[in-house]
N, C-alpha and C. Protein backbone atom coordinates (compact mmCIF):
# COMPACT_ATOMS: atom_id res chain seq x y z
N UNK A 1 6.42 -17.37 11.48
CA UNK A 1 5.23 -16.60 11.14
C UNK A 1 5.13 -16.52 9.61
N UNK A 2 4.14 -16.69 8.87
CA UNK A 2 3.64 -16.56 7.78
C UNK A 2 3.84 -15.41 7.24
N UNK A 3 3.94 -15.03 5.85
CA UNK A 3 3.90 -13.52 5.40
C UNK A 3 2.24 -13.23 5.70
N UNK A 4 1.61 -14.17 5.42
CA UNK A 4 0.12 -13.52 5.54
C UNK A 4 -0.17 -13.05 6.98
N UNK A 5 0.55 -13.52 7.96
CA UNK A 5 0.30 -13.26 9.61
C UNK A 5 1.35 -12.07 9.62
N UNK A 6 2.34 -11.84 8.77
CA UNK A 6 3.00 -10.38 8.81
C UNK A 6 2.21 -9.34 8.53
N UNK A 7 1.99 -9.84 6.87
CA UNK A 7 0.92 -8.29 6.31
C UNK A 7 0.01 -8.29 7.47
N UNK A 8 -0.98 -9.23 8.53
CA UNK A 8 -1.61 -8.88 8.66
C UNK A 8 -1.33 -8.00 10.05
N UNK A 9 0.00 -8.37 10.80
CA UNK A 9 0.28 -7.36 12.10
C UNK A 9 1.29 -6.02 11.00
N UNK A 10 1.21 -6.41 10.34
CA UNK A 10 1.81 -5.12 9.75
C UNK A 10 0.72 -4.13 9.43
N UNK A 11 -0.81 -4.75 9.14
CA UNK A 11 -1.97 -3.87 9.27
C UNK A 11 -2.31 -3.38 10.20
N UNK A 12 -2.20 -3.83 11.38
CA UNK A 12 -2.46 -3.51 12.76
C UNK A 12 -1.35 -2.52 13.20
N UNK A 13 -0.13 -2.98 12.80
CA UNK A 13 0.85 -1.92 13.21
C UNK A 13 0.74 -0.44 12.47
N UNK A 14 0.31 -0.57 10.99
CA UNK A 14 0.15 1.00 10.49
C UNK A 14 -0.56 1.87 11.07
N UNK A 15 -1.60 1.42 11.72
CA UNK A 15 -2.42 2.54 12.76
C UNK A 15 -1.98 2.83 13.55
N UNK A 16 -0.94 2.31 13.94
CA UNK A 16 -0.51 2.91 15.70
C UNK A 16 0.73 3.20 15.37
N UNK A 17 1.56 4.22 14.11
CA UNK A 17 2.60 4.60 13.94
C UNK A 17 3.13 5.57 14.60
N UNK A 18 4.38 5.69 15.01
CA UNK A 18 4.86 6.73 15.65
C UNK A 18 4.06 8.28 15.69
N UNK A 19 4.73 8.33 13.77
CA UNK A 19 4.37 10.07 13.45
C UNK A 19 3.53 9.68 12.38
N UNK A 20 2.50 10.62 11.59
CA UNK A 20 2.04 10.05 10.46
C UNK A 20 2.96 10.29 9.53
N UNK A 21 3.02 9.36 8.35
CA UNK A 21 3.69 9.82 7.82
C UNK A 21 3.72 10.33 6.28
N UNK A 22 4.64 11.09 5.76
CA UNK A 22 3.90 12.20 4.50
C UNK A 22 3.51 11.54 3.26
N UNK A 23 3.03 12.20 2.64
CA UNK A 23 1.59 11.89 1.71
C UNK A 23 1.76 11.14 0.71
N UNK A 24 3.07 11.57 0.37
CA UNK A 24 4.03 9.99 -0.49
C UNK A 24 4.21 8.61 -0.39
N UNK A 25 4.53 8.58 1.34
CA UNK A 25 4.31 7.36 1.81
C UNK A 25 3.03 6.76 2.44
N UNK A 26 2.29 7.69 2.55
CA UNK A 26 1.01 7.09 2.62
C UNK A 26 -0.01 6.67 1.44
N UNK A 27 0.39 6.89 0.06
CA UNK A 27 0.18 6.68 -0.94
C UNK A 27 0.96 5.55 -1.38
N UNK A 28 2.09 5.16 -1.10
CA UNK A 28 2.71 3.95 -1.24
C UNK A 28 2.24 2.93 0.03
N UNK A 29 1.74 3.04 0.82
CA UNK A 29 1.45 2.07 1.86
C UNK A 29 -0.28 1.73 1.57
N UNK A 30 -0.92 2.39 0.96
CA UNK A 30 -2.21 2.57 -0.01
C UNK A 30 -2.19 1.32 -0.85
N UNK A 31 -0.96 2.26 -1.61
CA UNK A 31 -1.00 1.20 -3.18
C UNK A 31 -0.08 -0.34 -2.82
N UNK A 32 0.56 -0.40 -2.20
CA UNK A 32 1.07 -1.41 -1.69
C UNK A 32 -0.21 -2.37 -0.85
N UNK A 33 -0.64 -1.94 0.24
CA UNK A 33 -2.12 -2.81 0.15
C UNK A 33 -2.58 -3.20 -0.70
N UNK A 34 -3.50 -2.39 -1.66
CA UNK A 34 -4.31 -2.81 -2.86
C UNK A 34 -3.27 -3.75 -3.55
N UNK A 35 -2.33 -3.51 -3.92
CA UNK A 35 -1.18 -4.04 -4.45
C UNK A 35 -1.70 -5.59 -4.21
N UNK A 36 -1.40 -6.20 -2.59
CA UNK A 36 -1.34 -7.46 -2.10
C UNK A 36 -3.05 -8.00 -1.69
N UNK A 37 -3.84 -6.92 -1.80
CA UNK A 37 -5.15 -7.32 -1.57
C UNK A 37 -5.84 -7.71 -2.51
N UNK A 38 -6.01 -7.05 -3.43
CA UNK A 38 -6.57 -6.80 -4.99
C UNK A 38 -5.86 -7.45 -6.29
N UNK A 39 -4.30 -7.03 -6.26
CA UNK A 39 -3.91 -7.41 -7.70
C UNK A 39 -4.12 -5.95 -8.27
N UNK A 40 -3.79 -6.29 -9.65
CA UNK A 40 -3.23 -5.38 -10.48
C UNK A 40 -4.64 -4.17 -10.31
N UNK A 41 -4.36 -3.12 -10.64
CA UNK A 41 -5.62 -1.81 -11.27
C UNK A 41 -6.29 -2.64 -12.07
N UNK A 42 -7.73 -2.16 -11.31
CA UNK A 42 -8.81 -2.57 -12.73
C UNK A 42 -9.77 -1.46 -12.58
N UNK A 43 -10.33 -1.60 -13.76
CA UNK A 43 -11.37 -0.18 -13.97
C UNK A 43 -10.54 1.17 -14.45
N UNK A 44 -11.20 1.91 -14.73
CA UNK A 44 -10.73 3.39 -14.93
C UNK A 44 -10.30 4.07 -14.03
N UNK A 45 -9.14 4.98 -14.78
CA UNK A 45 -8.68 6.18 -14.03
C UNK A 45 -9.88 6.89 -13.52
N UNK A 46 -9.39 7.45 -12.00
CA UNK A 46 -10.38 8.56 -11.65
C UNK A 46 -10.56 9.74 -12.62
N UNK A 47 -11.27 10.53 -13.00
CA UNK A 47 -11.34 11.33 -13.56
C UNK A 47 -10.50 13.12 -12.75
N UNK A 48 -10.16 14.06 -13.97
CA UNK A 48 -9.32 14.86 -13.22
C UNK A 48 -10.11 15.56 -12.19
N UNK A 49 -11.00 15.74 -11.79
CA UNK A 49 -12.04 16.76 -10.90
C UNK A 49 -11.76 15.70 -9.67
N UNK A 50 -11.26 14.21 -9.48
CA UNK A 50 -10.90 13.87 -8.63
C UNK A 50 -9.24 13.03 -8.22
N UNK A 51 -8.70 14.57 -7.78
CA UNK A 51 -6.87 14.43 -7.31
C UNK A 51 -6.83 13.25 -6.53
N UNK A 52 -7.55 13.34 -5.29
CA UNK A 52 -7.25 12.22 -4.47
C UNK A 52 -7.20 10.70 -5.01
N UNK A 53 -7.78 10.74 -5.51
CA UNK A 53 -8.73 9.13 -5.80
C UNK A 53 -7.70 8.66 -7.52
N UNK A 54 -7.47 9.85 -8.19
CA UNK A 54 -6.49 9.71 -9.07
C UNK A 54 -4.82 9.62 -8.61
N UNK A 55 -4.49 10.21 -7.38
CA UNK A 55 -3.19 9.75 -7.10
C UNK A 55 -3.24 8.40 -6.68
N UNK A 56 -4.39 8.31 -5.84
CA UNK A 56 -4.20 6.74 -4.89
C UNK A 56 -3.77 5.68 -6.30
N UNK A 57 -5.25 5.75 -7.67
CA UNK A 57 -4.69 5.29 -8.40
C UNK A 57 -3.49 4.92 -8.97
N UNK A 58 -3.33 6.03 -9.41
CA UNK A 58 -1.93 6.20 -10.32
C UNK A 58 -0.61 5.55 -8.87
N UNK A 59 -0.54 5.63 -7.80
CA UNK A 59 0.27 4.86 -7.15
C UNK A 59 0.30 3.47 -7.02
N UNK A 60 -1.10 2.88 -6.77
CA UNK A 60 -1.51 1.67 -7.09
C UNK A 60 -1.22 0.76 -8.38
N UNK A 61 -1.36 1.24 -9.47
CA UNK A 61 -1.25 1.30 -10.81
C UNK A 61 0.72 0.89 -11.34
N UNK A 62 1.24 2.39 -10.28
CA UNK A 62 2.60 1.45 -10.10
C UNK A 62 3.39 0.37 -10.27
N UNK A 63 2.26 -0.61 -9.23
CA UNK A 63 2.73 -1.76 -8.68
C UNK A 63 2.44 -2.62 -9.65
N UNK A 64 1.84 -2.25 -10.85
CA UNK A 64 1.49 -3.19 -11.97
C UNK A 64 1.89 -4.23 -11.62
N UNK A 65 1.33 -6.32 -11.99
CA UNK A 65 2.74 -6.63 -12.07
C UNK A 65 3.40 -7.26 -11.39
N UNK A 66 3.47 -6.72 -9.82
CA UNK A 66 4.41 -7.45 -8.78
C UNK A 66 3.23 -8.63 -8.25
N UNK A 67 3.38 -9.30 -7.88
CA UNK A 67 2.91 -10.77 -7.10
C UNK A 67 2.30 -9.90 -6.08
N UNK A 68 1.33 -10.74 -5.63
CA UNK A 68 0.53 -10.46 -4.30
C UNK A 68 1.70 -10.95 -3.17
N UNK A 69 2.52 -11.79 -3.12
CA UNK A 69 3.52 -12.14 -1.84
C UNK A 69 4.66 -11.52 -1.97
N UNK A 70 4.91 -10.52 -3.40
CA UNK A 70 6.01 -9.59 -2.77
C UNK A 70 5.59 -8.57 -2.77
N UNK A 71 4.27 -7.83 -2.86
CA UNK A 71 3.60 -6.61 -2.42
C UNK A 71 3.42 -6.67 -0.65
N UNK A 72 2.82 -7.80 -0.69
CA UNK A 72 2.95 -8.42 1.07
C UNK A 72 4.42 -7.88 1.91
N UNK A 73 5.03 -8.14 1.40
CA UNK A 73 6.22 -8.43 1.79
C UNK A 73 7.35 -6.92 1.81
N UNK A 74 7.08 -6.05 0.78
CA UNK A 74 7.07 -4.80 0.60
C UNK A 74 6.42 -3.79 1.93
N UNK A 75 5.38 -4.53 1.72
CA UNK A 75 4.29 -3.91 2.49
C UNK A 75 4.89 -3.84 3.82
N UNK A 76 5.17 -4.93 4.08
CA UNK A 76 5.69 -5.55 5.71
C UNK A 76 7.03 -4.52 5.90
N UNK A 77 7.57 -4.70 5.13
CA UNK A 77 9.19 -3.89 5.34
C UNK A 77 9.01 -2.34 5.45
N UNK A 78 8.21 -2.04 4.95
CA UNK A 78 7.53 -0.21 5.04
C UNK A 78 7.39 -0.12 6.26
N UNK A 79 6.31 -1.03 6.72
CA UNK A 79 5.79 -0.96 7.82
C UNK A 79 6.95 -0.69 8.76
N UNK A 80 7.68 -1.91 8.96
CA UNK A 80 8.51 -1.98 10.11
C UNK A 80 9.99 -0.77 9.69
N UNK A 81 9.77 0.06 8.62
CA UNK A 81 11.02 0.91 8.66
C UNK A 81 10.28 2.26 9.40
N UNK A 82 8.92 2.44 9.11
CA UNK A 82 8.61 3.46 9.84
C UNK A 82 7.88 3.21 11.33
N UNK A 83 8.33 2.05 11.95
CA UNK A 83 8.07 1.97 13.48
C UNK A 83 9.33 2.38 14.02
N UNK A 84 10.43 2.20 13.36
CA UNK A 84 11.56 2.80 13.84
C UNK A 84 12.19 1.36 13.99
């Protein structure tokens, strides 16, 4: 199987996770997507009147940097540590 046929049952698998899981790691499983979808942050920080949209950033932002096939691949291993 391909990493791209991983990330992509690893997309399918994040919806149907056990427990959800807390807001840290759902902010890293966020920015880890964008990470392998997108590439690096572009555009501006959210502004402060918006927390949400500025953490997602600033987690995303993180990943400065890493390759789209080891964000993939990151991505994949998250996945499958929180299916159990």
């Amino acid at each position: 199987m391909s990493l791209q046929e991983q990330f992509d049952q690893a997309l399918a698998d994040s919806k149907n996770l056990p427990e959800r899981p807390d807001n840290m790691t759902l902010l890293k499983i966020y920015a880890l997507y964008k990470q392998a979808a997108v590439g690096d942050t572009d555009g501006n920080r959210p502004g402060f009147t918006d927390m949400v949209g500025r953490a997602k950033y600033d987690a995303w932002d993180g990943f400065k940097g890493t390759s789209k096939d080891d964000a993939m691949q990151q991505y994949v291993d998250l996945i499958e540590e929180l299916k159990g």
